[in-house]
C-alpha atoms as a PDB file:
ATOM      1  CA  UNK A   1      11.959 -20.180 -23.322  1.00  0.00           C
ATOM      2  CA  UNK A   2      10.446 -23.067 -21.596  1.00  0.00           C
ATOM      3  CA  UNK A   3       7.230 -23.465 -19.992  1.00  0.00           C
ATOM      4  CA  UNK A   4       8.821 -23.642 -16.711  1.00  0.00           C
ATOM      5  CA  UNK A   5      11.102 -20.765 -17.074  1.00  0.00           C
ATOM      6  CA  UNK A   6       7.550 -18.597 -17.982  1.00  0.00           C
ATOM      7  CA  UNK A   7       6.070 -19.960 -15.133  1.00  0.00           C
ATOM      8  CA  UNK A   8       8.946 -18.792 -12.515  1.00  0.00           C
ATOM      9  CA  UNK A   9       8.331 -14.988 -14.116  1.00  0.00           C
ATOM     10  CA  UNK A  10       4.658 -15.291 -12.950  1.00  0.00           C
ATOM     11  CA  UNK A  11       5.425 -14.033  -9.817  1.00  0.00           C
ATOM     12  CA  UNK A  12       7.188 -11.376 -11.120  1.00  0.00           C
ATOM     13  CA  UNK A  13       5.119 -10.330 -14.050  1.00  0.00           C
ATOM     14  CA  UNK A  14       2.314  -9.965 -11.117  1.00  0.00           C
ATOM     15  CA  UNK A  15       3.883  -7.718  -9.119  1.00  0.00           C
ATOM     16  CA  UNK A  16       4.592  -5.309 -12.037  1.00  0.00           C
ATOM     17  CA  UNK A  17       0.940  -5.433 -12.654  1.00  0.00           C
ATOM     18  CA  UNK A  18       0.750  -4.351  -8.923  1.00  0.00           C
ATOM     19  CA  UNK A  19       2.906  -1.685  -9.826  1.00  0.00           C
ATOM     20  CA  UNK A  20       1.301  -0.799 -12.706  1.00  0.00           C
ATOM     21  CA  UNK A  21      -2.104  -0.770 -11.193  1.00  0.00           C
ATOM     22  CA  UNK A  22      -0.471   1.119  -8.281  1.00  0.00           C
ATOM     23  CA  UNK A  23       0.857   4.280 -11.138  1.00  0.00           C
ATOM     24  CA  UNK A  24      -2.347   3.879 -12.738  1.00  0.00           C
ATOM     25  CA  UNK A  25      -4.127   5.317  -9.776  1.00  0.00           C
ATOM     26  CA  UNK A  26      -2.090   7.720  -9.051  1.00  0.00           C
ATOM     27  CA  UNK A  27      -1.835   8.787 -12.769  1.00  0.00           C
ATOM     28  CA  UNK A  28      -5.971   9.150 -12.404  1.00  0.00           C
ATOM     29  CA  UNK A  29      -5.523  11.216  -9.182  1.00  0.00           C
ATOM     30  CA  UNK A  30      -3.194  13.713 -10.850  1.00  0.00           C
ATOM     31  CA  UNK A  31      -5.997  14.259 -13.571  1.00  0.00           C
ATOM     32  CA  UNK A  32      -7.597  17.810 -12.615  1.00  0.00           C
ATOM     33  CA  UNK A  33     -10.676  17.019 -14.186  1.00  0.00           C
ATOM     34  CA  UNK A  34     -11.304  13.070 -14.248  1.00  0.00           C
ATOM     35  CA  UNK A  35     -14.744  13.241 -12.706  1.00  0.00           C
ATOM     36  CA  UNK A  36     -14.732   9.373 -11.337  1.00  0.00           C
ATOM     37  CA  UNK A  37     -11.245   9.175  -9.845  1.00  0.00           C
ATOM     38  CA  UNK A  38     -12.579   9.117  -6.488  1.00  0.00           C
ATOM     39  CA  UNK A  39     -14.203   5.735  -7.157  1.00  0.00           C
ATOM     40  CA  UNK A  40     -11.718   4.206 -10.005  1.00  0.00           C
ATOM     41  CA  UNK A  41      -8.364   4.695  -7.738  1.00  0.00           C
ATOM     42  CA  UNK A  42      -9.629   2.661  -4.704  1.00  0.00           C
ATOM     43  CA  UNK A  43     -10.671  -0.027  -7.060  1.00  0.00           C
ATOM     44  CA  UNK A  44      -7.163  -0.028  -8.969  1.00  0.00           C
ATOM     45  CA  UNK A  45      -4.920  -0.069  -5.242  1.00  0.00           C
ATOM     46  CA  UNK A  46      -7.437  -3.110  -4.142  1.00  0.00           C
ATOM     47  CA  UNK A  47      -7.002  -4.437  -7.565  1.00  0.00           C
ATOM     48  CA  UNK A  48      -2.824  -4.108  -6.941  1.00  0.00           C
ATOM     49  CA  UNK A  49      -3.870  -5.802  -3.973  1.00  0.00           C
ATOM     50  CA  UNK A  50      -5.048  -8.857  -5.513  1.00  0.00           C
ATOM     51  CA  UNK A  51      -1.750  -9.043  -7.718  1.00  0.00           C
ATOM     52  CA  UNK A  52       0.291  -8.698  -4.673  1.00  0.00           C
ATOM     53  CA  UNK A  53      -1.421 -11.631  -3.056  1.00  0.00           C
ATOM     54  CA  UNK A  54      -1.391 -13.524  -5.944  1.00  0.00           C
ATOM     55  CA  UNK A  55       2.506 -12.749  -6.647  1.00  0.00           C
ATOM     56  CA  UNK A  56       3.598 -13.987  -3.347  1.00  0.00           C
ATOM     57  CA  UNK A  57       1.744 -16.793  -3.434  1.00  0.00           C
ATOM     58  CA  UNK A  58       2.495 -18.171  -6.747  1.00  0.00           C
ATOM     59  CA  UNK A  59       6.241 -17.530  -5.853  1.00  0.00           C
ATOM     60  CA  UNK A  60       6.489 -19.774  -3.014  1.00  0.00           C
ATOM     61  CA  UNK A  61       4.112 -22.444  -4.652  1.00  0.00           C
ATOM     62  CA  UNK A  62       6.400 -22.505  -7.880  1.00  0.00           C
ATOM     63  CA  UNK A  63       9.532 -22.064  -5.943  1.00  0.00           C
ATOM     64  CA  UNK A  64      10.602 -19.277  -7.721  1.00  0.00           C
ATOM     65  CA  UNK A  65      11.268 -16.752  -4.471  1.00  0.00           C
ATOM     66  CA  UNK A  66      13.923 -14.130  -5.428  1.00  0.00           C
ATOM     67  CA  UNK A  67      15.708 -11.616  -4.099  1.00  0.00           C
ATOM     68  CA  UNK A  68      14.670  -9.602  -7.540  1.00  0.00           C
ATOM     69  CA  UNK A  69      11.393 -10.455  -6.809  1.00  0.00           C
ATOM     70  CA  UNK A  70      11.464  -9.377  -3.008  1.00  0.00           C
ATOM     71  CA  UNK A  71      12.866  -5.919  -4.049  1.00  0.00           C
ATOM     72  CA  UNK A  72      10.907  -5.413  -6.923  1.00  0.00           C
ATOM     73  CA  UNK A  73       7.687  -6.171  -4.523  1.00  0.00           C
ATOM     74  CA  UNK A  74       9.030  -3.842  -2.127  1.00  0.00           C
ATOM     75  CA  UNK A  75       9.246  -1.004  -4.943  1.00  0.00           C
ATOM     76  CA  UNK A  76       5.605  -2.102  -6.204  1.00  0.00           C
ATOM     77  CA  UNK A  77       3.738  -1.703  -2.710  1.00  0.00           C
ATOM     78  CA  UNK A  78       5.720   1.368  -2.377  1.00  0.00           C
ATOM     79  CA  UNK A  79       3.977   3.095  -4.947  1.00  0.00           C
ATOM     80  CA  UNK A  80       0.331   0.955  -4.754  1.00  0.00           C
ATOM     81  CA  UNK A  81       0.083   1.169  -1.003  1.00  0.00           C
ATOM     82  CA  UNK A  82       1.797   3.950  -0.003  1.00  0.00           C
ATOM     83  CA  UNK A  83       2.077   6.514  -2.947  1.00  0.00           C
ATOM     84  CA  UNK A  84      -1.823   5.861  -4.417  1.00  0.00           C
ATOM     85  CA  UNK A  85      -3.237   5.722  -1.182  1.00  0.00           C
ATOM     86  CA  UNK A  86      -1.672   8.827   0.462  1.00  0.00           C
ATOM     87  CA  UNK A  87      -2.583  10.696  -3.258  1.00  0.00           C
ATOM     88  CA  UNK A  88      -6.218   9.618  -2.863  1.00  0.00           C
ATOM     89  CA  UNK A  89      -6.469  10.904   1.027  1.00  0.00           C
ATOM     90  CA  UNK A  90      -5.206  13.844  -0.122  1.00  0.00           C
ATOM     91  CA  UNK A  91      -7.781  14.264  -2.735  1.00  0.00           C
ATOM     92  CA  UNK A  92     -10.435  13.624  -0.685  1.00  0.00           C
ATOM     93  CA  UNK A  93      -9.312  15.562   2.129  1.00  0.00           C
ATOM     94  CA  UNK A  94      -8.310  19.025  -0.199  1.00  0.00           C
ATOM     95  CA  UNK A  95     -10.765  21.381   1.511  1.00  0.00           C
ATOM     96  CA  UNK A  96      -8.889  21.054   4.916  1.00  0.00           C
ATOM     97  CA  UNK A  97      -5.821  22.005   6.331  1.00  0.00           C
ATOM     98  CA  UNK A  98      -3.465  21.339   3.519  1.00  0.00           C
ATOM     99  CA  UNK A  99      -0.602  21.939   5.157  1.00  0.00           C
ATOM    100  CA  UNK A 100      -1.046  19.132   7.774  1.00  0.00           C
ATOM    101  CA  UNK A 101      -2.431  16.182   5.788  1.00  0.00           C
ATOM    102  CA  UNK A 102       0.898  17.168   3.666  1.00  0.00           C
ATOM    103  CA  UNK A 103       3.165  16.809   6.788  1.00  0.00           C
ATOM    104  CA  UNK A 104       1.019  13.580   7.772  1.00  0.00           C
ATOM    105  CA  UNK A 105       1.409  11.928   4.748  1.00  0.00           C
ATOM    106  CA  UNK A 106       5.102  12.863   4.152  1.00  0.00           C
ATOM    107  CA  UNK A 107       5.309  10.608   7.474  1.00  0.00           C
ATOM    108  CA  UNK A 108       3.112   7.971   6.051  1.00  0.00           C
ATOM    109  CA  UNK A 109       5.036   7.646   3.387  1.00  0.00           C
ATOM    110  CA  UNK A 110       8.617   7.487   5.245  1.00  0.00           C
ATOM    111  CA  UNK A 111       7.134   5.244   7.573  1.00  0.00           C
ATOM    112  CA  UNK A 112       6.133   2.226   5.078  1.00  0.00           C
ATOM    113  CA  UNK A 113       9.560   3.154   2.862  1.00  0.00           C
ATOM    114  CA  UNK A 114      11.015   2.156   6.285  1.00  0.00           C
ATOM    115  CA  UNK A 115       9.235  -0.976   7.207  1.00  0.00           C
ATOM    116  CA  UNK A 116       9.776  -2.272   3.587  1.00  0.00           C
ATOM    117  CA  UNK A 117      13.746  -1.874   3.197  1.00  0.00           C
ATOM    118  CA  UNK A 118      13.458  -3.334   7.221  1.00  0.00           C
ATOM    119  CA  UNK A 119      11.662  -6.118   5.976  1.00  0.00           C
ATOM    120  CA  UNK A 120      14.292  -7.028   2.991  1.00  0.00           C
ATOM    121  CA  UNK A 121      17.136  -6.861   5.424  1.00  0.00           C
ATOM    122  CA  UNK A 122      15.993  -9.334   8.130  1.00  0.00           C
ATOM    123  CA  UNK A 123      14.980 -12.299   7.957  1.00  0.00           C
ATOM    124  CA  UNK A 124      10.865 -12.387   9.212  1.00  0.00           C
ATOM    125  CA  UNK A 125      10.117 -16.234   8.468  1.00  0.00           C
ATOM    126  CA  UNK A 126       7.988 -16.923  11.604  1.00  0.00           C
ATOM    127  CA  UNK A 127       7.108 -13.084  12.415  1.00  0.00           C
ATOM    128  CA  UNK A 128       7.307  -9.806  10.918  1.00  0.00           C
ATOM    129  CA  UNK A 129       7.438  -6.671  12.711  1.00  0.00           C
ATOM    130  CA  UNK A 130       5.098  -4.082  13.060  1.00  0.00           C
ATOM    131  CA  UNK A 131       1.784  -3.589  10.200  1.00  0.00           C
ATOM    132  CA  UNK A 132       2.755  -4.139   6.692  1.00  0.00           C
ATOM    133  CA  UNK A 133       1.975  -1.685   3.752  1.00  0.00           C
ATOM    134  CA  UNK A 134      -0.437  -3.548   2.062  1.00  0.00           C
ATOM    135  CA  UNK A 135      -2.758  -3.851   5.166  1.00  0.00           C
ATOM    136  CA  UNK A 136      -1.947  -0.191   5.929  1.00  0.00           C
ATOM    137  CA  UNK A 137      -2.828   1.317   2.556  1.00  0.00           C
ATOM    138  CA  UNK A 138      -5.993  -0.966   2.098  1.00  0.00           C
ATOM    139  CA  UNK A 139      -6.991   0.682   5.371  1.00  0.00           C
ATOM    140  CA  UNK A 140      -6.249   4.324   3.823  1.00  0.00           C
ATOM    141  CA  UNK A 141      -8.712   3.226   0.435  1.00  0.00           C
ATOM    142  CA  UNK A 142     -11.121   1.898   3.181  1.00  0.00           C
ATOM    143  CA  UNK A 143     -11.225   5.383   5.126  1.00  0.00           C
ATOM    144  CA  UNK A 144     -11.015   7.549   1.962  1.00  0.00           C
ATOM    145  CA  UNK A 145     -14.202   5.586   0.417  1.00  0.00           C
ATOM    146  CA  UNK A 146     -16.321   5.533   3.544  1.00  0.00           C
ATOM    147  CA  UNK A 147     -15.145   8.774   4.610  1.00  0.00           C
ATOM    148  CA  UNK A 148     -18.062  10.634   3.081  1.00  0.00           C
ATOM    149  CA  UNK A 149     -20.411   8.881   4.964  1.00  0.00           C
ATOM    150  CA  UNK A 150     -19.771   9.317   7.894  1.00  0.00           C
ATOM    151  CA  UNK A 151     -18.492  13.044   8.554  1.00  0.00           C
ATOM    152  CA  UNK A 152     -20.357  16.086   6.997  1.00  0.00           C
ATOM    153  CA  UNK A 153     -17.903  19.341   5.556  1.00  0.00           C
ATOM    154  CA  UNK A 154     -19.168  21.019   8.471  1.00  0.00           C
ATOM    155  CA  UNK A 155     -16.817  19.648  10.505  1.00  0.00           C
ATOM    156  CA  UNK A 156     -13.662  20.344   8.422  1.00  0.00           C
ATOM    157  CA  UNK A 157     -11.673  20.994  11.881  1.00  0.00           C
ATOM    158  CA  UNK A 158     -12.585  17.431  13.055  1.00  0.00           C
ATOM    159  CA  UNK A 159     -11.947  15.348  10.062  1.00  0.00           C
ATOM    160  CA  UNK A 160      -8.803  17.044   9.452  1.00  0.00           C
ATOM    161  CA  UNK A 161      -7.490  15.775  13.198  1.00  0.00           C
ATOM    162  CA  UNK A 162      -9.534  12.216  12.363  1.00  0.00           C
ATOM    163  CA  UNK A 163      -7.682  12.072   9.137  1.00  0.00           C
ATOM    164  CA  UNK A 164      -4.276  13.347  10.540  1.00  0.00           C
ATOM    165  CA  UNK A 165      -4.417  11.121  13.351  1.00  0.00           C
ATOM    166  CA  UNK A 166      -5.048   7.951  11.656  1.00  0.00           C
ATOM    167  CA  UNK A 167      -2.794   8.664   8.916  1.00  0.00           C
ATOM    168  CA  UNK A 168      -0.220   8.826  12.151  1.00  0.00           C
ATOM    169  CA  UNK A 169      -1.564   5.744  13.407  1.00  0.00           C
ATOM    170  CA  UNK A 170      -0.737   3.742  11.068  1.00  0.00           C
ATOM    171  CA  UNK A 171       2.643   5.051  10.180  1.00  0.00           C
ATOM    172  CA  UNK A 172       4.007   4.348  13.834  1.00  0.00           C
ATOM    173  CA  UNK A 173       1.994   0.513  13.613  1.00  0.00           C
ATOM    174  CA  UNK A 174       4.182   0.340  10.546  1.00  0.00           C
ATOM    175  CA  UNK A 175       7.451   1.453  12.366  1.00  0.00           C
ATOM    176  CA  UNK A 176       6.842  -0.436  15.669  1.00  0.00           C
ATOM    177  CA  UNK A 177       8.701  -3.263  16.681  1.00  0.00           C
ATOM    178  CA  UNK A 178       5.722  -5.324  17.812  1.00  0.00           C
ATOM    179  CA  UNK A 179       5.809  -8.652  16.323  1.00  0.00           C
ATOM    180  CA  UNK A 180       2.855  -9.900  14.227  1.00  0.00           C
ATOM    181  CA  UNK A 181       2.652 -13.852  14.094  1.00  0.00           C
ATOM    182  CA  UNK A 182       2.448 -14.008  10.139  1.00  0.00           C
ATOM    183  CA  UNK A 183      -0.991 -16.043   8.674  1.00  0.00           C
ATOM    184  CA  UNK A 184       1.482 -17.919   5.935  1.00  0.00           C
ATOM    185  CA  UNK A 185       4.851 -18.964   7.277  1.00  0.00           C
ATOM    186  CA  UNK A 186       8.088 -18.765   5.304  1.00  0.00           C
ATOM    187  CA  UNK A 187       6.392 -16.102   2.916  1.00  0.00           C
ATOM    188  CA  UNK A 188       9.081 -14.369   1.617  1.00  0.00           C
ATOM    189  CA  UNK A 189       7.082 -11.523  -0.296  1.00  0.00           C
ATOM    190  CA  UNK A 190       4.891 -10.121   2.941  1.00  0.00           C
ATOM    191  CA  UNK A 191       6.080  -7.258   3.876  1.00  0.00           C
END
């Protein structure tokens, strides 16, 4: 195999490490006893992140856009920006009203499964509609590492509607048909 040909499965081999990065932390947030997952999750979905930047990128500077490579990024940011994020708000959030979060992020995760086959049926060259995953789960590791800080467990009542309520926030911005002028035009791997 030529240099070239390696080159073209950059992109590729970059979103499986999104992937894997993405199964990693939710492999650590399955672990009943891993004492740090808290703080080594959020740093593997940012992480996936970075590889998800990086993949789309690389595939439209090397030419090497695919419609294996959109689908495959679709399944990727599935799993590191939906799956890992919803796993690690649930975590946090286990004291409170289980039965909600559950519902909330059963909707989360609908939601961006939605947005993402959307986005590989249509054609979104100029625009794309409504908040992509990424952006959406990078906000859930944002809220689930700061939310310590700011709300105390005596308030279990109001950080379970806080919680609820954002996680339904950004599952409708997801599903909405408001159209987002997109930073890097002709990017086929945004979703």
């Amino acid at each position: 195999m030529g240099n070239g040909r390696l080159l073209r499965r950059l992109p590729n081999i970059l979103t499986l490490m999104n992937m894997s990065l993405g199964l990693s932390a939710v492999l650590v947030l399955l672990q009943t006893d891993h004492p740090y997952k808290a703080f080594i999750a959020p740093i593997l979905i940012v992480l996936g992140g970075v590889a998800d930047f990086f993949d789309g990128f690389l595939a439209r500077k090397l030419n090497a856009v695919s419609g294996m490579g959109k689908q495959l990024d679709s399944f990727a940011d599935l799993i590191t920006f939906g799956v890992a994020p919803i796993l690690l708000i649930n975590y946090i959030s286990a004291c409170e009203s289980f039965v909600v979060i559950i519902v909330a992020s059963l909707i989360y995760i609908m939601a961006g499964a939605y947005r993402l086959a959307r986005f590989n049926l249509a054609d979104f060259s100029k625009h794309f509609l409504g908040l992509p995953i990424p952006a959406a789960g990078i906000a859930l590791v944002v809220y689930s590492v700061t939310y310590p800080l700011w709300i105390t467990p005596d308030y279990a009542n109001i950080r379970t509607i806080i919680t609820t309520a954002f996680i339904i926030l950004l599952s409708a911005m997801m599903v909405s048909k408001k159209k987002i002028k997109r930073i890097a035009a002709h990017d086929e791997k945004v979703k």
